[in-house]
PDB file of N, CA and C in Angstrom:
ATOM      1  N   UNK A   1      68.510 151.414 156.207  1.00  0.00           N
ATOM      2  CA  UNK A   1      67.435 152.040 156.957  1.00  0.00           C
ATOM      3  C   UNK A   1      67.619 151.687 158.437  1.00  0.00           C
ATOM      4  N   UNK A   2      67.508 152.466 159.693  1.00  0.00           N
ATOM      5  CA  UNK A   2      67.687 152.130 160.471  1.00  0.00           C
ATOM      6  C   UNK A   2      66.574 151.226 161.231  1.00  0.00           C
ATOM      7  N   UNK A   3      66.601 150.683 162.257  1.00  0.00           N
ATOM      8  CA  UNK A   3      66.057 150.071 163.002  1.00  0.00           C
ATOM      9  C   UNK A   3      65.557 150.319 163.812  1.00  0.00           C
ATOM     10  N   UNK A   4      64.653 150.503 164.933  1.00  0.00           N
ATOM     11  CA  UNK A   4      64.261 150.934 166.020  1.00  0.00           C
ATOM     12  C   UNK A   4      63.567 149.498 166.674  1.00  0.00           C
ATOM     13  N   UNK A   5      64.067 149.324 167.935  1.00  0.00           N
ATOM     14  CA  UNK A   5      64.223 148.864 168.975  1.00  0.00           C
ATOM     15  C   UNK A   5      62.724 149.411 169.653  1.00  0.00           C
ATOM     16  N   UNK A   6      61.960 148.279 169.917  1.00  0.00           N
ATOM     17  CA  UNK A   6      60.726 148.224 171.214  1.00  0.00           C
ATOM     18  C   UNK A   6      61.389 148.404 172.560  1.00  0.00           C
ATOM     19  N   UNK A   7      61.173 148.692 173.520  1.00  0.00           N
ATOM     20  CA  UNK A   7      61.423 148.494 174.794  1.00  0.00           C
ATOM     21  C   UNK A   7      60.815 146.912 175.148  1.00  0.00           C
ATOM     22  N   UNK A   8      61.610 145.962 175.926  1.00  0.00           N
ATOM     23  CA  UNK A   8      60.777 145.083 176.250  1.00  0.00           C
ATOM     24  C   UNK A   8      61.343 145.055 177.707  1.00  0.00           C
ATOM     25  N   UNK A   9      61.730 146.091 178.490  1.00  0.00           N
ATOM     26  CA  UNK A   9      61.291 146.017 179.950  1.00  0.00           C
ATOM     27  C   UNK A   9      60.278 145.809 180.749  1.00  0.00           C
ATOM     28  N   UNK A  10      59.272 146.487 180.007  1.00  0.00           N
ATOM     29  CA  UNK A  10      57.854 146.162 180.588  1.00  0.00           C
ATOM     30  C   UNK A  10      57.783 143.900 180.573  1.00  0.00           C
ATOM     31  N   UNK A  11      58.184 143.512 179.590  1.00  0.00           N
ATOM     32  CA  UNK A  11      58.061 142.137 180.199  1.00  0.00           C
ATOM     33  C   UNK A  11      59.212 141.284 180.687  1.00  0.00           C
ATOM     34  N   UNK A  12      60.155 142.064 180.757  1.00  0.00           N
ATOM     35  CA  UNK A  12      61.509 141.557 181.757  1.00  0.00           C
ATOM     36  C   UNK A  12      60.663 141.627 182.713  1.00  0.00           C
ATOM     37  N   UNK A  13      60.138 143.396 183.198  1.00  0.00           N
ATOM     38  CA  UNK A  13      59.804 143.094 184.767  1.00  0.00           C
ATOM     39  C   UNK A  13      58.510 142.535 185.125  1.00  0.00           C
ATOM     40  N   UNK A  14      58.072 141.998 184.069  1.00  0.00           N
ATOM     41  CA  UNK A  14      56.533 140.986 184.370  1.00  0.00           C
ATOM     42  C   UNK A  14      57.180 139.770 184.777  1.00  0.00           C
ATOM     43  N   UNK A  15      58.197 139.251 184.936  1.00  0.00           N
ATOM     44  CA  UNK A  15      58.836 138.364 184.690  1.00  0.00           C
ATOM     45  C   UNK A  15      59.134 136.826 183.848  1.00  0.00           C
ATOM     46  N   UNK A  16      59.285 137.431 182.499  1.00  0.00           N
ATOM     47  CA  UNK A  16      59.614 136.513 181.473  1.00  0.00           C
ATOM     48  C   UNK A  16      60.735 136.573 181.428  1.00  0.00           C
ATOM     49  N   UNK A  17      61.458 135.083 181.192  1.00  0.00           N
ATOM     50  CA  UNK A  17      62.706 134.673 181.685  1.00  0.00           C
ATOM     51  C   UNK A  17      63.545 135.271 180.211  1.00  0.00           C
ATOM     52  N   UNK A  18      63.037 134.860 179.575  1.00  0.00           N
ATOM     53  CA  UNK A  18      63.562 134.694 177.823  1.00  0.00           C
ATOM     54  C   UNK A  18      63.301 135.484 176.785  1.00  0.00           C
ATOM     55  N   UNK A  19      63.678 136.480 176.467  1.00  0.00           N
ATOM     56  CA  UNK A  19      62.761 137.130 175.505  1.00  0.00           C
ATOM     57  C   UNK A  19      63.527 136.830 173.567  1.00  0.00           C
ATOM     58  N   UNK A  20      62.671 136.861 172.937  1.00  0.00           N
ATOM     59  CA  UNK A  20      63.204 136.181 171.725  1.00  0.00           C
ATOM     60  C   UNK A  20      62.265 137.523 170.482  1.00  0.00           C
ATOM     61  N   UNK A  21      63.153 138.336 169.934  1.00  0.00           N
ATOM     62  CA  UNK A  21      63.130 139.273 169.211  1.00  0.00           C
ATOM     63  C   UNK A  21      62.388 138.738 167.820  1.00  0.00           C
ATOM     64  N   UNK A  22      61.201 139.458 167.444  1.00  0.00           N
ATOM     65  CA  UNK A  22      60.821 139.337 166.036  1.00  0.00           C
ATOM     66  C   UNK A  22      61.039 140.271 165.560  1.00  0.00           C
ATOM     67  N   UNK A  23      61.581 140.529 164.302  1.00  0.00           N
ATOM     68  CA  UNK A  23      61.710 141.531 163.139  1.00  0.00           C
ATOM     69  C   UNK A  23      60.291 141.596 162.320  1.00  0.00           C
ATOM     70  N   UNK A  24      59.765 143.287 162.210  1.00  0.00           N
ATOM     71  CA  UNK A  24      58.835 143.130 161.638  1.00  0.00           C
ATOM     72  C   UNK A  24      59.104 144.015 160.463  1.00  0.00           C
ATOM     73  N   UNK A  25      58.637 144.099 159.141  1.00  0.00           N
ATOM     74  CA  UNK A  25      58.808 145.571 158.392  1.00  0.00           C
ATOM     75  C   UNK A  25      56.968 146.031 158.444  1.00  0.00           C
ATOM     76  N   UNK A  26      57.442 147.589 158.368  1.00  0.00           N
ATOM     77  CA  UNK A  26      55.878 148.352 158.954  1.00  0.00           C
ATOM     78  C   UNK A  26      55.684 149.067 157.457  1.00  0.00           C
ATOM     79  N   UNK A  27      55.123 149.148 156.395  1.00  0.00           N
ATOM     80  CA  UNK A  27      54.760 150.303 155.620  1.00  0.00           C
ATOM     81  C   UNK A  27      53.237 151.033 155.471  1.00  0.00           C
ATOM     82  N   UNK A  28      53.858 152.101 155.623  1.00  0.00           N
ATOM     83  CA  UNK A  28      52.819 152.921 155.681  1.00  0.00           C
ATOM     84  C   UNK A  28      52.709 154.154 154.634  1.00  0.00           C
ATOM     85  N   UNK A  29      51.554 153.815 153.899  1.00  0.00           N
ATOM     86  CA  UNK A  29      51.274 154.354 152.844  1.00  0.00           C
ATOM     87  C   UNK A  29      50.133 155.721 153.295  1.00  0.00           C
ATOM     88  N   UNK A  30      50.469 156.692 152.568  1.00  0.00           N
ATOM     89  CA  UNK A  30      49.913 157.613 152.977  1.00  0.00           C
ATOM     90  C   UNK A  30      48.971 158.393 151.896  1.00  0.00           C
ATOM     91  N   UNK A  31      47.839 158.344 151.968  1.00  0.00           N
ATOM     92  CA  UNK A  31      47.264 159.106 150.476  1.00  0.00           C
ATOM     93  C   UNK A  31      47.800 159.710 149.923  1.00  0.00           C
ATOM     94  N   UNK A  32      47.062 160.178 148.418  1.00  0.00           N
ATOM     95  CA  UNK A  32      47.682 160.988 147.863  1.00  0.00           C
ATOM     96  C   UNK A  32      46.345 162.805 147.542  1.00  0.00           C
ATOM     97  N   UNK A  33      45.289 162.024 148.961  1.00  0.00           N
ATOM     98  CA  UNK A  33      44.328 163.705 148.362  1.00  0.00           C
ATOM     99  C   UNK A  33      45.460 164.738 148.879  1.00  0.00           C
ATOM    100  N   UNK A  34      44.393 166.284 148.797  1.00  0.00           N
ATOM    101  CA  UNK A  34      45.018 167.176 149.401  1.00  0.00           C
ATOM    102  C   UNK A  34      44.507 167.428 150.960  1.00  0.00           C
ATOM    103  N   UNK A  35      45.889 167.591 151.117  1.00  0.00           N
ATOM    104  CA  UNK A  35      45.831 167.166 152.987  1.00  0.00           C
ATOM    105  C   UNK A  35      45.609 165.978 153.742  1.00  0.00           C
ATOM    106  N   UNK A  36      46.789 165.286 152.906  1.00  0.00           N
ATOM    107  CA  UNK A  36      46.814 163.519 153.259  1.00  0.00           C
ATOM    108  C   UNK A  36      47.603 163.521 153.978  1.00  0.00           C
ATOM    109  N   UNK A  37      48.752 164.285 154.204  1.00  0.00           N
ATOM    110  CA  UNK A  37      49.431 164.285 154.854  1.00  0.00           C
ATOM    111  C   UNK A  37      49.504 164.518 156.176  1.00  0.00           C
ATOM    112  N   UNK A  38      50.539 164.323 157.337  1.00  0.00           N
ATOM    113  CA  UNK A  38      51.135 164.904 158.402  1.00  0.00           C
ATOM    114  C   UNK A  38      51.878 165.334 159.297  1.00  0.00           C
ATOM    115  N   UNK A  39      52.315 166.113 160.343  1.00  0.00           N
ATOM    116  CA  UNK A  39      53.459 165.861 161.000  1.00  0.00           C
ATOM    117  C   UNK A  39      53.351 165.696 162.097  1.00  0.00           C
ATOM    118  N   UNK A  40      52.077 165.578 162.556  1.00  0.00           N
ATOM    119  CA  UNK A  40      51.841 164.728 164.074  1.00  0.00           C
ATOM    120  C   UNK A  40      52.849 163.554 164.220  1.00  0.00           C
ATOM    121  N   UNK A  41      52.811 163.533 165.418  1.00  0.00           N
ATOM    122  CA  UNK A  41      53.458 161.849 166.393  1.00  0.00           C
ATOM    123  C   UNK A  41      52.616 160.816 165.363  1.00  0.00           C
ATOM    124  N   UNK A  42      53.441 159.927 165.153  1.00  0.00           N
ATOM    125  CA  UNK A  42      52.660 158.674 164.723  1.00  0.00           C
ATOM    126  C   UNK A  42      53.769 157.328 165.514  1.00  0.00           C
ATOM    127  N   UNK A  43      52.551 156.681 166.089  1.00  0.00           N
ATOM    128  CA  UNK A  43      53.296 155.457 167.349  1.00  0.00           C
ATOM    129  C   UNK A  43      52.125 154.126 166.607  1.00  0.00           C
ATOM    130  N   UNK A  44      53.224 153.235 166.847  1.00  0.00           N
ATOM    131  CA  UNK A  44      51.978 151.787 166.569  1.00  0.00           C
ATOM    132  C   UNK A  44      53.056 151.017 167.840  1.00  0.00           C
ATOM    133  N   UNK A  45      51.621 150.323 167.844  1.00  0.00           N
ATOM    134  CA  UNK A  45      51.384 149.236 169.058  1.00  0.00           C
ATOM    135  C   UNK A  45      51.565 147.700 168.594  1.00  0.00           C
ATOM    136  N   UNK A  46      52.725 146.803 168.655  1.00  0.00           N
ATOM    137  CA  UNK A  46      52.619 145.392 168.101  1.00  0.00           C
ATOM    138  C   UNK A  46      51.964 144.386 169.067  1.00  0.00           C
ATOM    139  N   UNK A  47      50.648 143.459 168.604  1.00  0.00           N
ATOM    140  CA  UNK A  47      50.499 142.589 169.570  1.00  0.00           C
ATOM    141  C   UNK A  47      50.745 141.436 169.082  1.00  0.00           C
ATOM    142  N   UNK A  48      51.057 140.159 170.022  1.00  0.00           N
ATOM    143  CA  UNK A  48      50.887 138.700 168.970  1.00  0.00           C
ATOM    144  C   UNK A  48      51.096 138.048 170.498  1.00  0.00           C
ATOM    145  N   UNK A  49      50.866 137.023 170.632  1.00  0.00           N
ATOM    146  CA  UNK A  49      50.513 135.656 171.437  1.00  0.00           C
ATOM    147  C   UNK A  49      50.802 136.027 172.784  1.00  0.00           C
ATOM    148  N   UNK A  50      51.961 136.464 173.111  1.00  0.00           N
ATOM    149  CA  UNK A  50      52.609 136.510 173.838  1.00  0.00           C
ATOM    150  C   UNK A  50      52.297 138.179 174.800  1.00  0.00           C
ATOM    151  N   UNK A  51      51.299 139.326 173.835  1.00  0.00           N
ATOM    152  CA  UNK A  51      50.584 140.105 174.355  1.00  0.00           C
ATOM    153  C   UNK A  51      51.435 141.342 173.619  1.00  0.00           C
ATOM    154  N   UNK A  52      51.833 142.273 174.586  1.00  0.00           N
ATOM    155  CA  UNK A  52      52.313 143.487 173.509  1.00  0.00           C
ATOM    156  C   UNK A  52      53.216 144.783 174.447  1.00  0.00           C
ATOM    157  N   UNK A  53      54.115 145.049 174.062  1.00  0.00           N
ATOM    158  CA  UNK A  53      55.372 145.797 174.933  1.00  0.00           C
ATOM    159  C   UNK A  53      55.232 147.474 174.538  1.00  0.00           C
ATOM    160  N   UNK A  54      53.842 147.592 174.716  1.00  0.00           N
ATOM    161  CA  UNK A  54      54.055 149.445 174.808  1.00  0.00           C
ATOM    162  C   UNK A  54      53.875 149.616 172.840  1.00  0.00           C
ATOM    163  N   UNK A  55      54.229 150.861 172.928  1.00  0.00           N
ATOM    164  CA  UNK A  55      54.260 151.418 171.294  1.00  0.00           C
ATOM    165  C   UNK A  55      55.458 152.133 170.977  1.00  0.00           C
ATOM    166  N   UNK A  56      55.193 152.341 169.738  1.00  0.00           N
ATOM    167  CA  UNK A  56      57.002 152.880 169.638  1.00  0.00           C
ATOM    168  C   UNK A  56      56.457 153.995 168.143  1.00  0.00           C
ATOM    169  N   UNK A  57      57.422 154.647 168.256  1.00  0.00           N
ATOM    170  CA  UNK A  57      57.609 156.323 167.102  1.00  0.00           C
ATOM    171  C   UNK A  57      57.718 155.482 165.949  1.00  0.00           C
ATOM    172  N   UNK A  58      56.581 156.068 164.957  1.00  0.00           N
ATOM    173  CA  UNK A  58      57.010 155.784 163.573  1.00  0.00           C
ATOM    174  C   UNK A  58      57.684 156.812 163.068  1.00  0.00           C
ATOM    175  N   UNK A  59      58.876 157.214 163.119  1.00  0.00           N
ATOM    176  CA  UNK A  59      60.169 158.105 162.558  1.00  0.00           C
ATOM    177  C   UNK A  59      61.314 158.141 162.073  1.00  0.00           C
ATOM    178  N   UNK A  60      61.542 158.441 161.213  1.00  0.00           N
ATOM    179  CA  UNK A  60      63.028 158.536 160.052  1.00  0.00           C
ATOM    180  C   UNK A  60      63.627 160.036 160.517  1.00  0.00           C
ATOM    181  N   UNK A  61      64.583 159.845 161.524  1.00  0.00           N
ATOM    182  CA  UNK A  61      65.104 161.334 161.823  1.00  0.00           C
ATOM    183  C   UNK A  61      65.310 161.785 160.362  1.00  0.00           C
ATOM    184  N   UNK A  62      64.841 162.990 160.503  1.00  0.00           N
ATOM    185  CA  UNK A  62      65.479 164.372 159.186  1.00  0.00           C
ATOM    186  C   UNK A  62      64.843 163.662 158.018  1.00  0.00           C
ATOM    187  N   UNK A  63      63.752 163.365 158.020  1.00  0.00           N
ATOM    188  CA  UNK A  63      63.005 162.922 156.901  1.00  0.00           C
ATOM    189  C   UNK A  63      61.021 163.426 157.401  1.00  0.00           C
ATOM    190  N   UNK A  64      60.227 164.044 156.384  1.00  0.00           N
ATOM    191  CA  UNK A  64      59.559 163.697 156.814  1.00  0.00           C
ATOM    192  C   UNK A  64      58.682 162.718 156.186  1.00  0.00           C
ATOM    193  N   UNK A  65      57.613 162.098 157.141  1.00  0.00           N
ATOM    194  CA  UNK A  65      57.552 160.901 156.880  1.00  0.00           C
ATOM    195  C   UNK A  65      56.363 160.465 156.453  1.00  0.00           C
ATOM    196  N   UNK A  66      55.291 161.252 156.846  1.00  0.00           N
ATOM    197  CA  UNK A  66      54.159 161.157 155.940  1.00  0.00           C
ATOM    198  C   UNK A  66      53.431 162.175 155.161  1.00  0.00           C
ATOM    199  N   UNK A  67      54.354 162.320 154.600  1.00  0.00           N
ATOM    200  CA  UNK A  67      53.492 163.496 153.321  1.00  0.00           C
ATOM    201  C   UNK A  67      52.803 162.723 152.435  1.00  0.00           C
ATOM    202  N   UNK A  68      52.063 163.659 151.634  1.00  0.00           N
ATOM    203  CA  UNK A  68      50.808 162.950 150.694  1.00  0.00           C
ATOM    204  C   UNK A  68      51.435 162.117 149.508  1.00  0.00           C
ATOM    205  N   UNK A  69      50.978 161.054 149.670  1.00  0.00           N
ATOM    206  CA  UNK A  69      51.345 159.701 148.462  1.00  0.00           C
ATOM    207  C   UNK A  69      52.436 159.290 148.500  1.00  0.00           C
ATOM    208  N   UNK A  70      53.237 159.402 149.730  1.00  0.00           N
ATOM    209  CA  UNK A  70      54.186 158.383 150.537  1.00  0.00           C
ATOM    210  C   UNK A  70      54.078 157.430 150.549  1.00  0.00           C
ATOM    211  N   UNK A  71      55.555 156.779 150.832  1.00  0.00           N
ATOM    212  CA  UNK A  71      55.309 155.035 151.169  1.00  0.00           C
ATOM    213  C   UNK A  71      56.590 154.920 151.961  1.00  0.00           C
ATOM    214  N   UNK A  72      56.374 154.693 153.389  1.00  0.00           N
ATOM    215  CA  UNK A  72      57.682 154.777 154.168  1.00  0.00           C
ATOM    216  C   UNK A  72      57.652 153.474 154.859  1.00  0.00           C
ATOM    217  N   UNK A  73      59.103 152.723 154.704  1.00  0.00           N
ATOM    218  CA  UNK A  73      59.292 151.748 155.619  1.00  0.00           C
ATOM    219  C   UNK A  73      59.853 151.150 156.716  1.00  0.00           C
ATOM    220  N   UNK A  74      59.508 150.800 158.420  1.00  0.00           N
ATOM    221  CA  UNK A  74      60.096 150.650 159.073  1.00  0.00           C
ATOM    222  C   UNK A  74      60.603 149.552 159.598  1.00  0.00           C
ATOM    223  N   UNK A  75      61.277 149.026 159.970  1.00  0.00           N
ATOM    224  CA  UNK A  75      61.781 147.867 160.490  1.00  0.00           C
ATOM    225  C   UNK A  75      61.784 147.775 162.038  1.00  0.00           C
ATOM    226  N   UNK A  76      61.276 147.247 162.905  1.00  0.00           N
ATOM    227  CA  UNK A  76      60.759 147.092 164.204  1.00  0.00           C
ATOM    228  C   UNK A  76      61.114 145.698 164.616  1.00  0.00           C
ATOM    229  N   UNK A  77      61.864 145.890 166.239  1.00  0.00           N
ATOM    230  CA  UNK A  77      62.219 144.613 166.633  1.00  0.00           C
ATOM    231  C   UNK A  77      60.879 144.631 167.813  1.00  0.00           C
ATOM    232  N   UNK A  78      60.807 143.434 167.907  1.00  0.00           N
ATOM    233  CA  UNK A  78      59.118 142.944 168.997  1.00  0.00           C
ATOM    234  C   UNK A  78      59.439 141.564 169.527  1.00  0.00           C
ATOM    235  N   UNK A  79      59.092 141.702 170.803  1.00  0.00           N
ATOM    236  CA  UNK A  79      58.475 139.895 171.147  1.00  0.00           C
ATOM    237  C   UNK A  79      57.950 139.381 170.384  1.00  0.00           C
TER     238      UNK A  79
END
């Protein structure tokens, strides 16, 4: 499964000297009524101690990703 990468420029140029990558896995379960589904943008936002670097695409090119009674998983690198 691939990976997707946060931007953490936003706290390079705040100026943090060090930045030290957490791996997160994201699943997102999606009902199963009718019209649980979607194909809107879906973005999440990671925060933890250290505060939070923007949001990032929940997307599986050429897949879609939340249809009804899904369970899709992402892997996200973060401060």
């Amino acid at each position: 499964m691939p990976r997707q990468r946060l931007s953490a420029d936003m706290c390079l140029e705040a100026g943090v000297a060090s930045v030290v990558l957490t791996e997160y896995k994201v699943k997102v379960y999606t009902g199963n009524r009718d019209d649980a589904g979607t194909d809107a943008d879906v973005y999440i936002t990671l925060y933890g101690d250290s505060g939070h670097c923007g949001e990032t695409s929940l997307d599986l090119s050429w897949h879609d990703d939340f249809e009804a009674g899904s369970c899709v998983s992402f892997h996200l690198l973060n401060i």
